[in-house]
C-alpha atoms as a PDB file:
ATOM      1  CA  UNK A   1      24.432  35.150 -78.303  1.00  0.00           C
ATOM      2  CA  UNK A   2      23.654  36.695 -74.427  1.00  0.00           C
ATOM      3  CA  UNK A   3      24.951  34.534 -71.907  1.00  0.00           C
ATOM      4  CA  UNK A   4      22.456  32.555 -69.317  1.00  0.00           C
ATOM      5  CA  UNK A   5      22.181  34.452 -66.143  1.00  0.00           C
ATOM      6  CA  UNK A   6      22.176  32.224 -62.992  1.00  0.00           C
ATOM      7  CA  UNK A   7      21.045  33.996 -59.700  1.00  0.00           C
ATOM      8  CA  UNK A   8      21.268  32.934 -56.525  1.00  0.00           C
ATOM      9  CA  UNK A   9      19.715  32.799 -53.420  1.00  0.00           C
ATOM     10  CA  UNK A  10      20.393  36.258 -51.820  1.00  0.00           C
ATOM     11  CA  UNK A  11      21.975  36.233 -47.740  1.00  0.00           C
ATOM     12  CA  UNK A  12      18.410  37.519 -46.510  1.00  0.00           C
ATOM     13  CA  UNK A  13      16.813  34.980 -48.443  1.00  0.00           C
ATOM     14  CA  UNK A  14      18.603  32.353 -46.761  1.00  0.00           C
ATOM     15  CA  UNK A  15      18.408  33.367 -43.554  1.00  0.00           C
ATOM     16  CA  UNK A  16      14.485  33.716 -43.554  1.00  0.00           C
ATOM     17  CA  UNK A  17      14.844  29.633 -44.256  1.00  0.00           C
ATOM     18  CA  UNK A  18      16.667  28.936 -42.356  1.00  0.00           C
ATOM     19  CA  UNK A  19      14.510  30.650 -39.789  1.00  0.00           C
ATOM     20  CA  UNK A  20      11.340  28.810 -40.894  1.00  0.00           C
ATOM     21  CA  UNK A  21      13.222  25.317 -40.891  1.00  0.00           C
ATOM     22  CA  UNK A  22      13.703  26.337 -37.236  1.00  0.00           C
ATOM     23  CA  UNK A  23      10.891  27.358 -36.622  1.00  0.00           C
ATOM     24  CA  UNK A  24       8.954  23.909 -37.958  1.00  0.00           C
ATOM     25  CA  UNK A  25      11.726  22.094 -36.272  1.00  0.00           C
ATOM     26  CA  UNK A  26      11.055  23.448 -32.891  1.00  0.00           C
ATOM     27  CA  UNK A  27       7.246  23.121 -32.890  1.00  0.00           C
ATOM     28  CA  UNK A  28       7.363  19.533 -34.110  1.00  0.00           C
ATOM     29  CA  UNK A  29      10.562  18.654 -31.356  1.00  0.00           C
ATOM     30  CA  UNK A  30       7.486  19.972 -28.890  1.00  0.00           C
ATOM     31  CA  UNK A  31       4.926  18.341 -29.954  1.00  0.00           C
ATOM     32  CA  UNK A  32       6.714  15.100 -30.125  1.00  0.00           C
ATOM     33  CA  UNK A  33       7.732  15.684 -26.834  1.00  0.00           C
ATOM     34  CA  UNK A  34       4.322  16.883 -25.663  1.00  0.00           C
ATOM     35  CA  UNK A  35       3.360  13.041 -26.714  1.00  0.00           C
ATOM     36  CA  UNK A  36       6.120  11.419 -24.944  1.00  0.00           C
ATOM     37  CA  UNK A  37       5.714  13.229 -21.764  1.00  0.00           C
ATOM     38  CA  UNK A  38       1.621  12.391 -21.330  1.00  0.00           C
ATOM     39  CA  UNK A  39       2.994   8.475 -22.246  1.00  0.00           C
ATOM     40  CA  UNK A  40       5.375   8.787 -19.668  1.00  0.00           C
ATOM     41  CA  UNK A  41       2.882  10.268 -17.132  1.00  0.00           C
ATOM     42  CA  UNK A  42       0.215   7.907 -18.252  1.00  0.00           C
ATOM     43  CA  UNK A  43       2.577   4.739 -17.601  1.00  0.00           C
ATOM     44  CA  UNK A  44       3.505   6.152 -14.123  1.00  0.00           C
ATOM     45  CA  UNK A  45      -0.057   6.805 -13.481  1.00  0.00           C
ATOM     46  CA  UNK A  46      -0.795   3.152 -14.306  1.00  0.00           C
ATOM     47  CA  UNK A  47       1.873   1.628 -12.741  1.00  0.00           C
ATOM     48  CA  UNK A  48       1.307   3.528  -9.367  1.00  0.00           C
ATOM     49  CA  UNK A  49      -2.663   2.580  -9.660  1.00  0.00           C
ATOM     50  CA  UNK A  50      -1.230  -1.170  -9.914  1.00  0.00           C
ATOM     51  CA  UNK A  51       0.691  -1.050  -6.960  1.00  0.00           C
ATOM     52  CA  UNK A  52      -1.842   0.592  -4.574  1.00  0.00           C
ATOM     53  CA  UNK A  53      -4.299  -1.993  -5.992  1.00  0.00           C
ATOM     54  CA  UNK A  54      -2.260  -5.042  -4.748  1.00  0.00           C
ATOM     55  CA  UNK A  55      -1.074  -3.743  -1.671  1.00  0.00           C
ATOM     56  CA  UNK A  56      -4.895  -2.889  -0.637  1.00  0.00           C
ATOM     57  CA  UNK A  57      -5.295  -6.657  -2.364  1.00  0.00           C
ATOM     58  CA  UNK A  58      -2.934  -8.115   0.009  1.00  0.00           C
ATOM     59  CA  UNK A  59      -4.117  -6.603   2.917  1.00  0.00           C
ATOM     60  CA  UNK A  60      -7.621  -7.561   2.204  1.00  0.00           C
ATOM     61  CA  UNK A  61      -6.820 -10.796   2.157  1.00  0.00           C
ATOM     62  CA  UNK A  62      -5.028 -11.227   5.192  1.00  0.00           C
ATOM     63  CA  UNK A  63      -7.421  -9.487   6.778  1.00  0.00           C
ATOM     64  CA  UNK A  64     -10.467 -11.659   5.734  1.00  0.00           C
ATOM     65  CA  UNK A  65      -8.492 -14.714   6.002  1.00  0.00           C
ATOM     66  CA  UNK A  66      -7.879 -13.614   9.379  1.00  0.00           C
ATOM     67  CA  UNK A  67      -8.003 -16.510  12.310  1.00  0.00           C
ATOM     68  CA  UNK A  68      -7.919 -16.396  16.148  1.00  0.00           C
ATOM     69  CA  UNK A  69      -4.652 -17.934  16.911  1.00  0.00           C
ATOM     70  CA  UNK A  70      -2.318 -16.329  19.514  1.00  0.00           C
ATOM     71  CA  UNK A  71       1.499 -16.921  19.232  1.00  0.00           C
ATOM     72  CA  UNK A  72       4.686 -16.723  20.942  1.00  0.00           C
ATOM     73  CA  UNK A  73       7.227 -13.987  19.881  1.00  0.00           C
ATOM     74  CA  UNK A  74      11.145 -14.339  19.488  1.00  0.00           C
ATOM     75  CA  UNK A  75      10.692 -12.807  23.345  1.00  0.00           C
ATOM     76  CA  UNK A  76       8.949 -15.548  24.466  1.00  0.00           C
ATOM     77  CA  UNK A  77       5.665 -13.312  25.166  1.00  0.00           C
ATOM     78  CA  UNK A  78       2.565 -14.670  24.507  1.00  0.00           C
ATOM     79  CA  UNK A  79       0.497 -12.672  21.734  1.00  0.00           C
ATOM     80  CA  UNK A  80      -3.477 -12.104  21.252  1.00  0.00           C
ATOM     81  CA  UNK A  81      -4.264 -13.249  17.265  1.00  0.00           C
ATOM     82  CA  UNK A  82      -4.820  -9.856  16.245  1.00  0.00           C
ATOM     83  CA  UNK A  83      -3.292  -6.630  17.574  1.00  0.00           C
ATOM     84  CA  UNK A  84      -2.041  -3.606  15.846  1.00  0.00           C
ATOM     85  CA  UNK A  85      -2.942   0.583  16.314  1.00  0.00           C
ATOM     86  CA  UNK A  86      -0.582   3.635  17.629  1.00  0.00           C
ATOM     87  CA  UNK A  87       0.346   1.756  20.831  1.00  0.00           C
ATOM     88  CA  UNK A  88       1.136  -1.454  19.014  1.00  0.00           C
ATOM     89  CA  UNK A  89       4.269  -2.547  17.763  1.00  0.00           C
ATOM     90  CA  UNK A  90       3.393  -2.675  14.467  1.00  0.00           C
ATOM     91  CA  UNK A  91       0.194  -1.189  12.988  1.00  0.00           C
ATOM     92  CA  UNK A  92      -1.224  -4.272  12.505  1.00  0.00           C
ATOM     93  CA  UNK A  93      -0.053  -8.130  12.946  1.00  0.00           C
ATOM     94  CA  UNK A  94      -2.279 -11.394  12.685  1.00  0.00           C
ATOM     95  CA  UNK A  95      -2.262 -15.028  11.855  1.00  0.00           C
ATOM     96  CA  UNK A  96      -3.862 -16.010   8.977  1.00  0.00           C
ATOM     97  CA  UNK A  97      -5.272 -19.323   6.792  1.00  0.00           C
ATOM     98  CA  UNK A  98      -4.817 -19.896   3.396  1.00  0.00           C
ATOM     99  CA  UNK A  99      -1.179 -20.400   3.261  1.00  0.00           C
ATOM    100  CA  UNK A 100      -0.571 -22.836   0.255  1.00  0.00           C
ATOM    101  CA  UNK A 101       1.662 -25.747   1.068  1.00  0.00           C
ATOM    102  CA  UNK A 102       2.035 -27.110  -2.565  1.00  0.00           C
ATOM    103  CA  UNK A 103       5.014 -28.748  -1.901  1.00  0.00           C
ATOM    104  CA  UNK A 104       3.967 -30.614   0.809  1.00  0.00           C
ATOM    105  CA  UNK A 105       6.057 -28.973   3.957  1.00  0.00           C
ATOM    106  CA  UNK A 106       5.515 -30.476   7.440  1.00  0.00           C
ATOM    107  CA  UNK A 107       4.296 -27.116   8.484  1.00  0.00           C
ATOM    108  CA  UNK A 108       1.001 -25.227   9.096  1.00  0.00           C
ATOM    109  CA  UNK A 109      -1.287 -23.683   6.908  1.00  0.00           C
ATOM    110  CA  UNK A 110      -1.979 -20.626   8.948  1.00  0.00           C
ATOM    111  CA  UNK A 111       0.819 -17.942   8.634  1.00  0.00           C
ATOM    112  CA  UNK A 112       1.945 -14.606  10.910  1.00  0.00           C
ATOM    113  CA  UNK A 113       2.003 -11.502   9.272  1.00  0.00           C
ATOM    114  CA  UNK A 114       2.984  -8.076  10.380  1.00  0.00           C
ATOM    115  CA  UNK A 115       2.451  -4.995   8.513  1.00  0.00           C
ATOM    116  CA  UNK A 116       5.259  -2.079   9.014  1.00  0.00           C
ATOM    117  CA  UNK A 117       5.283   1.761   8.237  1.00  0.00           C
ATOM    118  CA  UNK A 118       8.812   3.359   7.904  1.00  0.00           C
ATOM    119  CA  UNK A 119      10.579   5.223   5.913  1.00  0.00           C
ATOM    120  CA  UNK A 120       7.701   6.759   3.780  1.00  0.00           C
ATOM    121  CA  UNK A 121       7.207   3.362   3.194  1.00  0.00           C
ATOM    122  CA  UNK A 122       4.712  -0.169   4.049  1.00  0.00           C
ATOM    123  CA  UNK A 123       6.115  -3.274   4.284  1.00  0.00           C
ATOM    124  CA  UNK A 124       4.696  -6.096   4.871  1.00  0.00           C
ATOM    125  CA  UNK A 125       6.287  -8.939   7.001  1.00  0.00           C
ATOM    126  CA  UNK A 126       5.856 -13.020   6.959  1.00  0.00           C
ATOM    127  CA  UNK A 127       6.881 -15.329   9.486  1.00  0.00           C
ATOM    128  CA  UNK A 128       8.176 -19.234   8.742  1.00  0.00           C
ATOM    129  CA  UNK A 129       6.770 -20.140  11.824  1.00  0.00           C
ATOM    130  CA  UNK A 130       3.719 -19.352  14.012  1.00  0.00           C
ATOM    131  CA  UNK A 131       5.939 -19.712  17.440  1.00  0.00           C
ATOM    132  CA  UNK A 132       9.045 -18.615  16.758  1.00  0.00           C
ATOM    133  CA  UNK A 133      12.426 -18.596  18.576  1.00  0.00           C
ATOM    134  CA  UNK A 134      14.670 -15.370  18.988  1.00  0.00           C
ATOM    135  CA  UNK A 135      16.804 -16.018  16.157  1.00  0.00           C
ATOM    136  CA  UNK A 136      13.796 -16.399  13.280  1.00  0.00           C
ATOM    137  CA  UNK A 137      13.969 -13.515  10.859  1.00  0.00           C
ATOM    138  CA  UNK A 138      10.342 -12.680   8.973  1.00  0.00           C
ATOM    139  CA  UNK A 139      10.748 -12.535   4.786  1.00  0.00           C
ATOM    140  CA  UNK A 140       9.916  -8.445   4.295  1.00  0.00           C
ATOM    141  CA  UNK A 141       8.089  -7.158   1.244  1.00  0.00           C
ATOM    142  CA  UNK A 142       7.959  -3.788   0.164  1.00  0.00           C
ATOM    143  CA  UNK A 143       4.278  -2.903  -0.790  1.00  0.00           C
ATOM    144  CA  UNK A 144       3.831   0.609  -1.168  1.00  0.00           C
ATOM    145  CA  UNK A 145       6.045   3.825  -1.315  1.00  0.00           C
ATOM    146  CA  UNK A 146       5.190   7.009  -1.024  1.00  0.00           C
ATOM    147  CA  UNK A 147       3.137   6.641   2.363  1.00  0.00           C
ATOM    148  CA  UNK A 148       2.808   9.705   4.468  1.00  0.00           C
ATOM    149  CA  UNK A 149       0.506   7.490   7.229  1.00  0.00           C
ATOM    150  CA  UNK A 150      -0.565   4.349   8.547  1.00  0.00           C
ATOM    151  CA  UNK A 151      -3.993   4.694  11.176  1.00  0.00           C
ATOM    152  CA  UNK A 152      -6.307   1.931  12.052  1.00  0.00           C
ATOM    153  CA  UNK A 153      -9.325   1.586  13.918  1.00  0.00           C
ATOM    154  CA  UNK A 154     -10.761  -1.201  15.659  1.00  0.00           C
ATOM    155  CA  UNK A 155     -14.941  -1.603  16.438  1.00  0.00           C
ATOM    156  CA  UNK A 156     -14.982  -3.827  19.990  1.00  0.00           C
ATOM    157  CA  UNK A 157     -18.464  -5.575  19.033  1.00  0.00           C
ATOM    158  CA  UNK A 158     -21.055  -4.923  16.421  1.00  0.00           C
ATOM    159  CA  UNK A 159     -23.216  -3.356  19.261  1.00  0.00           C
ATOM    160  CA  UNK A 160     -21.276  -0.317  19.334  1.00  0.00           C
ATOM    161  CA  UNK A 161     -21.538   0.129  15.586  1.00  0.00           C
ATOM    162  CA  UNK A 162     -23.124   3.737  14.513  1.00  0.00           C
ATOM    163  CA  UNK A 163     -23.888   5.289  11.057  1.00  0.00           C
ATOM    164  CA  UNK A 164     -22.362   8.268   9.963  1.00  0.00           C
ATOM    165  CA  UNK A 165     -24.860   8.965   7.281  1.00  0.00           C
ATOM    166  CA  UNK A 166     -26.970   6.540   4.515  1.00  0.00           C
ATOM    167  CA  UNK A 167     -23.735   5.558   2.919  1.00  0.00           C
ATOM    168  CA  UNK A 168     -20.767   5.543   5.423  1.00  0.00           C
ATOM    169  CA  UNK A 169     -20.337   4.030   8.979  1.00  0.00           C
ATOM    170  CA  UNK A 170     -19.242   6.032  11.770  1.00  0.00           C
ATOM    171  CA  UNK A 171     -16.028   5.068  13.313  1.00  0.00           C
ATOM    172  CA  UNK A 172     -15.202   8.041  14.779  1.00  0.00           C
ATOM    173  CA  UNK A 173     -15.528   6.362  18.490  1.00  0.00           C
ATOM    174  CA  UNK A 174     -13.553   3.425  16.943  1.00  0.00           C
ATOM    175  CA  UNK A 175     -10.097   2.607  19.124  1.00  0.00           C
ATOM    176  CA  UNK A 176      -7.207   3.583  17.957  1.00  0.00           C
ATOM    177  CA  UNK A 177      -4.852   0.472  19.191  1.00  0.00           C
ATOM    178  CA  UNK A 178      -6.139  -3.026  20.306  1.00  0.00           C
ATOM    179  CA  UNK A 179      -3.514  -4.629  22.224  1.00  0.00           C
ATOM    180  CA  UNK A 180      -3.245  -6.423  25.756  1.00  0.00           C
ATOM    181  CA  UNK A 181      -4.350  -4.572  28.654  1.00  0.00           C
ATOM    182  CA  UNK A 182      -1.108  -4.745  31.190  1.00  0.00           C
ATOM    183  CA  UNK A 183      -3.036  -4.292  34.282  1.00  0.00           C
ATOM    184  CA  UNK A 184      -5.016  -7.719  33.646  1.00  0.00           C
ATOM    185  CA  UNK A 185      -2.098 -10.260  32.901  1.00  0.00           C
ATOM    186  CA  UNK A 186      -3.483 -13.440  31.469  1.00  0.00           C
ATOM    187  CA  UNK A 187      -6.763 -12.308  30.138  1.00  0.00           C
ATOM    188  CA  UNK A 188      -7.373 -13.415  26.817  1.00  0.00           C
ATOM    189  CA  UNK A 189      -7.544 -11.096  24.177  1.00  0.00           C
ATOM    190  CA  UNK A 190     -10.837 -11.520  22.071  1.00  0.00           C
ATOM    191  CA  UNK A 191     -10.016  -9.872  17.952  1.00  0.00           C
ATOM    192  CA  UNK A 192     -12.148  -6.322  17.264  1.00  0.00           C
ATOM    193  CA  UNK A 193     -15.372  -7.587  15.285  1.00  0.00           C
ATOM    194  CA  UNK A 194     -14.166  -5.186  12.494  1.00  0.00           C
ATOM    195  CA  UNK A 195     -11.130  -2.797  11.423  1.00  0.00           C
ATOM    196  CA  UNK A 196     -10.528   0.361   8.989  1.00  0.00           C
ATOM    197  CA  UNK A 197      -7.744   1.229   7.717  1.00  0.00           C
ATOM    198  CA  UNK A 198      -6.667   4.830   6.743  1.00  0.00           C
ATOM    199  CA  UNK A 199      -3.764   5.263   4.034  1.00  0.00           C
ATOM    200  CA  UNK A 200      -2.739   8.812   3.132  1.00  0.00           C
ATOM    201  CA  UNK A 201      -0.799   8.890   0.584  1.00  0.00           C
ATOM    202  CA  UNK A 202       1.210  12.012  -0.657  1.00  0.00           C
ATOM    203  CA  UNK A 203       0.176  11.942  -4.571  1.00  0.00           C
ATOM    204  CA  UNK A 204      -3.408  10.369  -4.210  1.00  0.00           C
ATOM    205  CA  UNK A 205      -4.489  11.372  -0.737  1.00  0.00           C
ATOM    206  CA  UNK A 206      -6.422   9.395   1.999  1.00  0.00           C
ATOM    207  CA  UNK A 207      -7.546   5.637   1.094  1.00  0.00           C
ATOM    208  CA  UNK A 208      -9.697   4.078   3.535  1.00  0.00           C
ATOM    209  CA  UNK A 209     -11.202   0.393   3.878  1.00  0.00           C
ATOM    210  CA  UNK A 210     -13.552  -1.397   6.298  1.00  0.00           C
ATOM    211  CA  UNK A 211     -13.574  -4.974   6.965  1.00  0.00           C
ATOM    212  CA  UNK A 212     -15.691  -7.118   9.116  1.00  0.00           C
ATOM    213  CA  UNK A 213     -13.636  -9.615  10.230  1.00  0.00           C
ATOM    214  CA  UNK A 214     -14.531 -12.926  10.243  1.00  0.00           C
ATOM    215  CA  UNK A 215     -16.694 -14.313  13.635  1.00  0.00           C
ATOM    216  CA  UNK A 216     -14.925 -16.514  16.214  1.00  0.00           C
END
């Protein structure tokens, strides 16, 4: 009786498998990782969206919450409500209402608050005290990262408003600081009736905001 012949797989045979299983292997490892990678991106997208969103939140509301109260520095130097542009010390600082006292402090409701560009970076600065000695630190916050500027512009009264076009406002003629004049010590500081502010940032670009602020 002829005896059962087994063959094998022959060298070439397995080789050209092995090549295939390589071949599947590869183009699934990149489309798995094509996946992962847009996730990725997506999350980073959404989380960068989220913090631009509450720093321009923030901002906002300090800004509307705004109030005409002046204040004396750890120098002892009196200070307008509002101040803030290229010449300033910071690019903007004001005292503003709204600040929740749930637990019942013996201390004010309104609140100084300095915003500070450095570093590629904006903080944002809070005070524990409207009039404050030399040795009273401000809390710092980092809001946003990733800043290449920091430029705002400050409209004296309505009556020198001007529109660009049907849809923007031209500010243009707009100052670029509003602090103290130094040749008229003593004269009282009125706030600008409104503000933009101009963010460029290095992966979305320039970010811009107007706000009336409120009338005193």
């Amino acid at each position: 009786m002829p005896r059962a012949r087994h063959r094998g797989f022959t060298l070439v045979e397995v080789l050209v498998a092995l090549a295939v299983t390589a071949f599947v292997a590869a183009a699934a490892y990149a489309g798995v990782s094509a996946v992962i990678s847009g996730v990725e991106r997506t999350r980073e997208v959404a989380e960068r969206t989220a913090a631009i969103n509450r720093a321009l939140a923030l901002m906002s509301r300090d800004i509307r919450q705004f109030i005409d109260r002046g204040v004396r520095d750890e120098f002892g130097q009196e200070q307008p409500g509002l101040s803030g542009g290229r010449l300033a010390r910071f690019p903007l600082t004001l005292t503003r209402a709204g600040w929740h006292n749930s637990a019942g402090q013996a201390r004010s409701t309104l609140e100084r608050v300095a915003y500070v560009f450095e570093d590629a970076s904006l903080w944002r600065l809070r005070y524990p005290v409207l009039d404050r000695a030399g040795g009273v630190q401000p809390a710092r916050v980092l809001l946003l990262e990733n800043v290449e500027g920091v430029e705002l512009r400050f409209l004296r009264d309505i009556d020198s408003l001007r529109a660009g076009n049907a849809t923007q406002v031209d500010t243009r003629d707009w100052e670029t600081s509003w602090i103290e004049d130094v040749s008229q010590p003593g004269l009282a500081m009125a706030p600008p009736a409104a503000l933009e502010l101009r963010l460029e940032l290095a992966d979305v670009g320039l970010l811009t905001r107007l706000y009336a602020l409120p009338p005193h």
